[in-house]
PDB file of N, CA and C in Angstrom:
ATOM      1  N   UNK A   1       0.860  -1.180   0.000  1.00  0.00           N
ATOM      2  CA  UNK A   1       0.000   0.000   0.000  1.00  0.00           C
ATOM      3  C   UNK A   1       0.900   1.235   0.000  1.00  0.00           C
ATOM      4  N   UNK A   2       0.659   1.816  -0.843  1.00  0.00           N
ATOM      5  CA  UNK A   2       1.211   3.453  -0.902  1.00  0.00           C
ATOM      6  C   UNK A   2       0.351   4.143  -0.115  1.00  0.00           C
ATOM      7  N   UNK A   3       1.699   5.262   0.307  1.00  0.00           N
ATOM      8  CA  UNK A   3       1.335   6.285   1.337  1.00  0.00           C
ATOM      9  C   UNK A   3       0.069   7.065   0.618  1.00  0.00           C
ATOM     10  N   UNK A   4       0.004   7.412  -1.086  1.00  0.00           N
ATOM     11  CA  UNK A   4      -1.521   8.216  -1.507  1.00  0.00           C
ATOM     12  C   UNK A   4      -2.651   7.140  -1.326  1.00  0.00           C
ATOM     13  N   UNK A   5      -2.089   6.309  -1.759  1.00  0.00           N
ATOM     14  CA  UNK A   5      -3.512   5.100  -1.357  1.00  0.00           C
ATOM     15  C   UNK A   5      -3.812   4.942   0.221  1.00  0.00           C
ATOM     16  N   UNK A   6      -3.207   5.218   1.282  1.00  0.00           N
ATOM     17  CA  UNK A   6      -3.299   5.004   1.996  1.00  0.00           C
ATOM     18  C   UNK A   6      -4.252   6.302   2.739  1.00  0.00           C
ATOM     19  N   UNK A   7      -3.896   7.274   2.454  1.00  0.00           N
ATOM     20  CA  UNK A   7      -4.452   8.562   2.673  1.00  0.00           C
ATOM     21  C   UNK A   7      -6.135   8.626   1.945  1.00  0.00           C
ATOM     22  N   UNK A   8      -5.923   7.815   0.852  1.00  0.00           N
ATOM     23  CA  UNK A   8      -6.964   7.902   0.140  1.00  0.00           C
ATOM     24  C   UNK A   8      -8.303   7.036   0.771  1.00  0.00           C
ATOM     25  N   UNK A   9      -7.733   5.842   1.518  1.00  0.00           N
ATOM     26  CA  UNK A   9      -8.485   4.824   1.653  1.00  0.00           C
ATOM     27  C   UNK A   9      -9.453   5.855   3.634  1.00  0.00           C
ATOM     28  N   UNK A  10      -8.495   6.500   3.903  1.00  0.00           N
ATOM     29  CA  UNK A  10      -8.359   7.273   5.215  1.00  0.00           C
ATOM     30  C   UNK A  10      -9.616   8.245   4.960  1.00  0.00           C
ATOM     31  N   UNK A  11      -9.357   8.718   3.940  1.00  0.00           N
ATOM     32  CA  UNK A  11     -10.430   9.893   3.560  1.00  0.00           C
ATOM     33  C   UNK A  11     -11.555   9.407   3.361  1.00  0.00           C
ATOM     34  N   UNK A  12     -11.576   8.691   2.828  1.00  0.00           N
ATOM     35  CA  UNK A  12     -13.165   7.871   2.440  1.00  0.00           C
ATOM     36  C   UNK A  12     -13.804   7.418   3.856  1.00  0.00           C
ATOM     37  N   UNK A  13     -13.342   7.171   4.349  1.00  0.00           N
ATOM     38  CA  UNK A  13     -13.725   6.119   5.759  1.00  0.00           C
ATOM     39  C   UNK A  13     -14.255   7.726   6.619  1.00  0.00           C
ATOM     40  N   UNK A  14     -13.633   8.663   6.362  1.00  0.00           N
ATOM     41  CA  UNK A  14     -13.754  10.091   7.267  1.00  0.00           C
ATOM     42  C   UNK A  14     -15.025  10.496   7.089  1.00  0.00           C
ATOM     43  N   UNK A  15     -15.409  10.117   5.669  1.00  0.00           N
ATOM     44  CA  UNK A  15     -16.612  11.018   4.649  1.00  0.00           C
ATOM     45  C   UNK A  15     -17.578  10.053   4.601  1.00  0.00           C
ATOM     46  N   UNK A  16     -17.409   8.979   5.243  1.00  0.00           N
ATOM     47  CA  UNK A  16     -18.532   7.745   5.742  1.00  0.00           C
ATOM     48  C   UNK A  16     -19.217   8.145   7.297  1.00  0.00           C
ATOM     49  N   UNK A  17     -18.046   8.930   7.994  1.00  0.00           N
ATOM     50  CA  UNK A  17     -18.593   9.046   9.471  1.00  0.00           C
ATOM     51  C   UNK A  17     -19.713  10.673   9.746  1.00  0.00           C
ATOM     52  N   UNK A  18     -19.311  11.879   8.112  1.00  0.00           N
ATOM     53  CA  UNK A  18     -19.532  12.697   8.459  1.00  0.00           C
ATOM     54  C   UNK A  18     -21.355  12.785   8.876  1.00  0.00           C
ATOM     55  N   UNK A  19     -21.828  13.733   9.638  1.00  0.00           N
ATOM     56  CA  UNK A  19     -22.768  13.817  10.308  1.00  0.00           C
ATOM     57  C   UNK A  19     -24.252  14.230   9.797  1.00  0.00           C
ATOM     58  N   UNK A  20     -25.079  14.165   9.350  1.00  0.00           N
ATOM     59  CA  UNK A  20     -25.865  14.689   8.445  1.00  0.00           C
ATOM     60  C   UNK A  20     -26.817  15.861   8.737  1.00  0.00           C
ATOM     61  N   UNK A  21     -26.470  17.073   7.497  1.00  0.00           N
ATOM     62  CA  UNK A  21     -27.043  18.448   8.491  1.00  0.00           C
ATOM     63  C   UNK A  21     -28.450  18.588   8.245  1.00  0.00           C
ATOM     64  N   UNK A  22     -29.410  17.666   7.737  1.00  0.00           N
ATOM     65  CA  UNK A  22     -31.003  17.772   7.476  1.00  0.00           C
ATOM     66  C   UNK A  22     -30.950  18.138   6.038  1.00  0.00           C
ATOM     67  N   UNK A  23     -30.126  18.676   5.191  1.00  0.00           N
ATOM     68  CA  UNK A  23     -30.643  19.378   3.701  1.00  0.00           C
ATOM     69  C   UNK A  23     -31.542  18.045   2.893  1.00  0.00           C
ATOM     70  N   UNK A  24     -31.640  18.589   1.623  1.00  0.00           N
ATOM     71  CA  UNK A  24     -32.802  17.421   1.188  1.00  0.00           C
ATOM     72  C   UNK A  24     -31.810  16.642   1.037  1.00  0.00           C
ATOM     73  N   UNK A  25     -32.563  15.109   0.748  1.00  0.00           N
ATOM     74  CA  UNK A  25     -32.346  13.870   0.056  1.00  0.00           C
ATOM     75  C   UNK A  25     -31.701  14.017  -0.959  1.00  0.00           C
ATOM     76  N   UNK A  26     -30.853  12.746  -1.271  1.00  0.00           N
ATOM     77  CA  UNK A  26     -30.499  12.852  -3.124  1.00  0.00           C
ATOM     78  C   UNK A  26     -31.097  12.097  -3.500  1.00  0.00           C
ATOM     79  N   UNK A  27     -32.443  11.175  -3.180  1.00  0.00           N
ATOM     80  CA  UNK A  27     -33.710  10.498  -4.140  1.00  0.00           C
ATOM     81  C   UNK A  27     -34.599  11.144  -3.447  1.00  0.00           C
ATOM     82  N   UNK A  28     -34.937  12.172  -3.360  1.00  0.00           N
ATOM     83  CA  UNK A  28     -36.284  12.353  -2.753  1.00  0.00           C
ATOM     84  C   UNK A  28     -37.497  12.190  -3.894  1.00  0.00           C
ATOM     85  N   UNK A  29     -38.588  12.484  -3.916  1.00  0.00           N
ATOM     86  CA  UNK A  29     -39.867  12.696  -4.662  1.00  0.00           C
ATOM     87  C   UNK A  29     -39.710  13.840  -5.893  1.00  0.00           C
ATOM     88  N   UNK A  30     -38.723  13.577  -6.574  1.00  0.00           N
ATOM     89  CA  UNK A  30     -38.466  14.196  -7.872  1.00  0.00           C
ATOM     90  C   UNK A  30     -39.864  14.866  -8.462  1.00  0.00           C
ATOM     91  N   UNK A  31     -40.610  14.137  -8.482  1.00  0.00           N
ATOM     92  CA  UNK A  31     -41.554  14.097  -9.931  1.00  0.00           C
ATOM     93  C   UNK A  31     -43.064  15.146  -8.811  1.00  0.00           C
ATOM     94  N   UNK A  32     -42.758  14.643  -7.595  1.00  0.00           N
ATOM     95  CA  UNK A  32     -43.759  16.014  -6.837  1.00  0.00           C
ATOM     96  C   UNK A  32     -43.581  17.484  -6.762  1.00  0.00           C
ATOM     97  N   UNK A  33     -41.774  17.420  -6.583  1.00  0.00           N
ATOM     98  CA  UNK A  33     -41.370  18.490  -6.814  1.00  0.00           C
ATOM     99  C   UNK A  33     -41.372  19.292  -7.924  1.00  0.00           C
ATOM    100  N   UNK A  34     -41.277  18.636  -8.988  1.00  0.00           N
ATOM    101  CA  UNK A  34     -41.638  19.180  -9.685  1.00  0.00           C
ATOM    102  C   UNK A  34     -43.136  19.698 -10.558  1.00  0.00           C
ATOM    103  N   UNK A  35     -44.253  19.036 -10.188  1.00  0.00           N
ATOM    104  CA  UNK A  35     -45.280  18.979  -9.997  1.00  0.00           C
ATOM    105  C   UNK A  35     -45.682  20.088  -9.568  1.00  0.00           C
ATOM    106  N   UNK A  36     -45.005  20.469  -8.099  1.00  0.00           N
ATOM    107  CA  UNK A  36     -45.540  21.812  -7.334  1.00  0.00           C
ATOM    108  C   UNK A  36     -45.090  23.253  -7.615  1.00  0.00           C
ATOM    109  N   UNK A  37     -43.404  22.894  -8.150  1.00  0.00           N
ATOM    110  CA  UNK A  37     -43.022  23.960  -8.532  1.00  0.00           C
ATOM    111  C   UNK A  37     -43.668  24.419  -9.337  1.00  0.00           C
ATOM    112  N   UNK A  38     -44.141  23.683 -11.021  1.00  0.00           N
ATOM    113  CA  UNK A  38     -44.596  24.045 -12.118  1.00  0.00           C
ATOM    114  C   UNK A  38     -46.041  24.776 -11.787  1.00  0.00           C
ATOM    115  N   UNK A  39     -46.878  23.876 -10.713  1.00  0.00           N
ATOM    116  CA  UNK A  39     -48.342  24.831 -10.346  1.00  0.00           C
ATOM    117  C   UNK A  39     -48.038  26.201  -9.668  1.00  0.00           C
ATOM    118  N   UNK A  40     -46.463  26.134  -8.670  1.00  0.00           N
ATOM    119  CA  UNK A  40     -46.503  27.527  -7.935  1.00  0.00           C
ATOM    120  C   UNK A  40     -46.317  28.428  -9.803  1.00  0.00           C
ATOM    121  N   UNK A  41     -45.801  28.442 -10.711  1.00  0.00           N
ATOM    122  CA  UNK A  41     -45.799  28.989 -11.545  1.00  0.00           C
ATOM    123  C   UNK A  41     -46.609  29.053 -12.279  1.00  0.00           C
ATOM    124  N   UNK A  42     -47.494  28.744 -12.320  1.00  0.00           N
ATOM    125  CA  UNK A  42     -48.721  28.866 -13.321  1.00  0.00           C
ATOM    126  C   UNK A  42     -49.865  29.645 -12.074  1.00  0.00           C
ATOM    127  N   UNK A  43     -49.877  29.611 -10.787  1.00  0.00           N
ATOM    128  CA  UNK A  43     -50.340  29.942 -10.019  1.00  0.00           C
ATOM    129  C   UNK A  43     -50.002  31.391 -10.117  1.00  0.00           C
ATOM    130  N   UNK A  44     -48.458  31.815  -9.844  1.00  0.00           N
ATOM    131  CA  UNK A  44     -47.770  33.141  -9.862  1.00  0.00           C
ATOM    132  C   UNK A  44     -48.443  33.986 -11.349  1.00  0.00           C
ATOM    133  N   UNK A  45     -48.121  33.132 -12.445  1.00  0.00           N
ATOM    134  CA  UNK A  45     -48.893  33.938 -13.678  1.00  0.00           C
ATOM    135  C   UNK A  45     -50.189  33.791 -13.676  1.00  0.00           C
ATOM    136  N   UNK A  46     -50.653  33.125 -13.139  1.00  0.00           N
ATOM    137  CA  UNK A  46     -52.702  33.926 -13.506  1.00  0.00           C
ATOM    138  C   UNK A  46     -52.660  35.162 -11.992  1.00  0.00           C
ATOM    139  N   UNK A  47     -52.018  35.174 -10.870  1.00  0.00           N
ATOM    140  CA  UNK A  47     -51.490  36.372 -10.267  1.00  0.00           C
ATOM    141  C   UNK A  47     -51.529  37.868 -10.902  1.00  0.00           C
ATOM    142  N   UNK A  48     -50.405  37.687 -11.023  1.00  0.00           N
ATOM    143  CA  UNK A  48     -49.380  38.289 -12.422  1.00  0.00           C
ATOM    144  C   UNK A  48     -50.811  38.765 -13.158  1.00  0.00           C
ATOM    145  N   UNK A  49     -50.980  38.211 -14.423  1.00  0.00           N
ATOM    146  CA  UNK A  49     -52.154  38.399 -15.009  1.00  0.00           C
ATOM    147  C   UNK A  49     -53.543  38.969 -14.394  1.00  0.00           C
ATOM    148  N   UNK A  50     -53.984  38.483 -13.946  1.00  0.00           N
ATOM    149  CA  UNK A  50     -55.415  39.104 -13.329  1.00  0.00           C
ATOM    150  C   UNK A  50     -55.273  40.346 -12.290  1.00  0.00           C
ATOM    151  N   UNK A  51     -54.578  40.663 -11.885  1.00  0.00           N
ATOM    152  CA  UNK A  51     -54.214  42.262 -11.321  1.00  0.00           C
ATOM    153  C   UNK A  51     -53.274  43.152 -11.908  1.00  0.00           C
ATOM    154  N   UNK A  52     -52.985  42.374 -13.402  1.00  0.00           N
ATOM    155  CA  UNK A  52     -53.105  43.519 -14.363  1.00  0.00           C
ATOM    156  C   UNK A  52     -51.621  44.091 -14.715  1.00  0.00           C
ATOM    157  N   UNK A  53     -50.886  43.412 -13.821  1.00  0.00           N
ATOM    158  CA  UNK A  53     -48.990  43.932 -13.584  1.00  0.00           C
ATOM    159  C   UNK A  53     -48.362  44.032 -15.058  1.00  0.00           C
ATOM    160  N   UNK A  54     -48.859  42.774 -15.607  1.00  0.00           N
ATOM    161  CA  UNK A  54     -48.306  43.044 -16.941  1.00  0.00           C
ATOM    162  C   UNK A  54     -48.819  43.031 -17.960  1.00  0.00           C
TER     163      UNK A  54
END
Protein backbone atom coordinates (compact mmCIF):
# COMPACT_ATOMS: atom_id res chain seq x y z
CA UNK A 1 0.00 0.00 0.00
CA UNK A 2 1.21 3.45 -0.90
CA UNK A 3 1.33 6.29 1.34
CA UNK A 4 -1.52 8.22 -1.51
CA UNK A 5 -3.51 5.10 -1.36
CA UNK A 6 -3.30 5.00 2.00
CA UNK A 7 -4.45 8.56 2.67
CA UNK A 8 -6.96 7.90 0.14
CA UNK A 9 -8.49 4.82 1.65
CA UNK A 10 -8.36 7.27 5.21
CA UNK A 11 -10.43 9.89 3.56
CA UNK A 12 -13.16 7.87 2.44
CA UNK A 13 -13.72 6.12 5.76
CA UNK A 14 -13.75 10.09 7.27
CA UNK A 15 -16.61 11.02 4.65
CA UNK A 16 -18.53 7.75 5.74
CA UNK A 17 -18.59 9.05 9.47
CA UNK A 18 -19.53 12.70 8.46
CA UNK A 19 -22.77 13.82 10.31
CA UNK A 20 -25.87 14.69 8.45
CA UNK A 21 -27.04 18.45 8.49
CA UNK A 22 -31.00 17.77 7.48
CA UNK A 23 -30.64 19.38 3.70
CA UNK A 24 -32.80 17.42 1.19
CA UNK A 25 -32.35 13.87 0.06
CA UNK A 26 -30.50 12.85 -3.12
CA UNK A 27 -33.71 10.50 -4.14
CA UNK A 28 -36.28 12.35 -2.75
CA UNK A 29 -39.87 12.70 -4.66
CA UNK A 30 -38.47 14.20 -7.87
CA UNK A 31 -41.55 14.10 -9.93
CA UNK A 32 -43.76 16.01 -6.84
CA UNK A 33 -41.37 18.49 -6.81
CA UNK A 34 -41.64 19.18 -9.68
CA UNK A 35 -45.28 18.98 -10.00
CA UNK A 36 -45.54 21.81 -7.33
CA UNK A 37 -43.02 23.96 -8.53
CA UNK A 38 -44.60 24.04 -12.12
CA UNK A 39 -48.34 24.83 -10.35
CA UNK A 40 -46.50 27.53 -7.93
CA UNK A 41 -45.80 28.99 -11.54
CA UNK A 42 -48.72 28.87 -13.32
CA UNK A 43 -50.34 29.94 -10.02
CA UNK A 44 -47.77 33.14 -9.86
CA UNK A 45 -48.89 33.94 -13.68
CA UNK A 46 -52.70 33.93 -13.51
CA UNK A 47 -51.49 36.37 -10.27
CA UNK A 48 -49.38 38.29 -12.42
CA UNK A 49 -52.15 38.40 -15.01
CA UNK A 50 -55.41 39.10 -13.33
CA UNK A 51 -54.21 42.26 -11.32
CA UNK A 52 -53.11 43.52 -14.36
CA UNK A 53 -48.99 43.93 -13.58
CA UNK A 54 -48.31 43.04 -16.94
Amino acid sequence: MTASSATATVLQAREGLRARTGGPDEDGPKLLEHVLGWTLVVLLAMLVTQTGLM
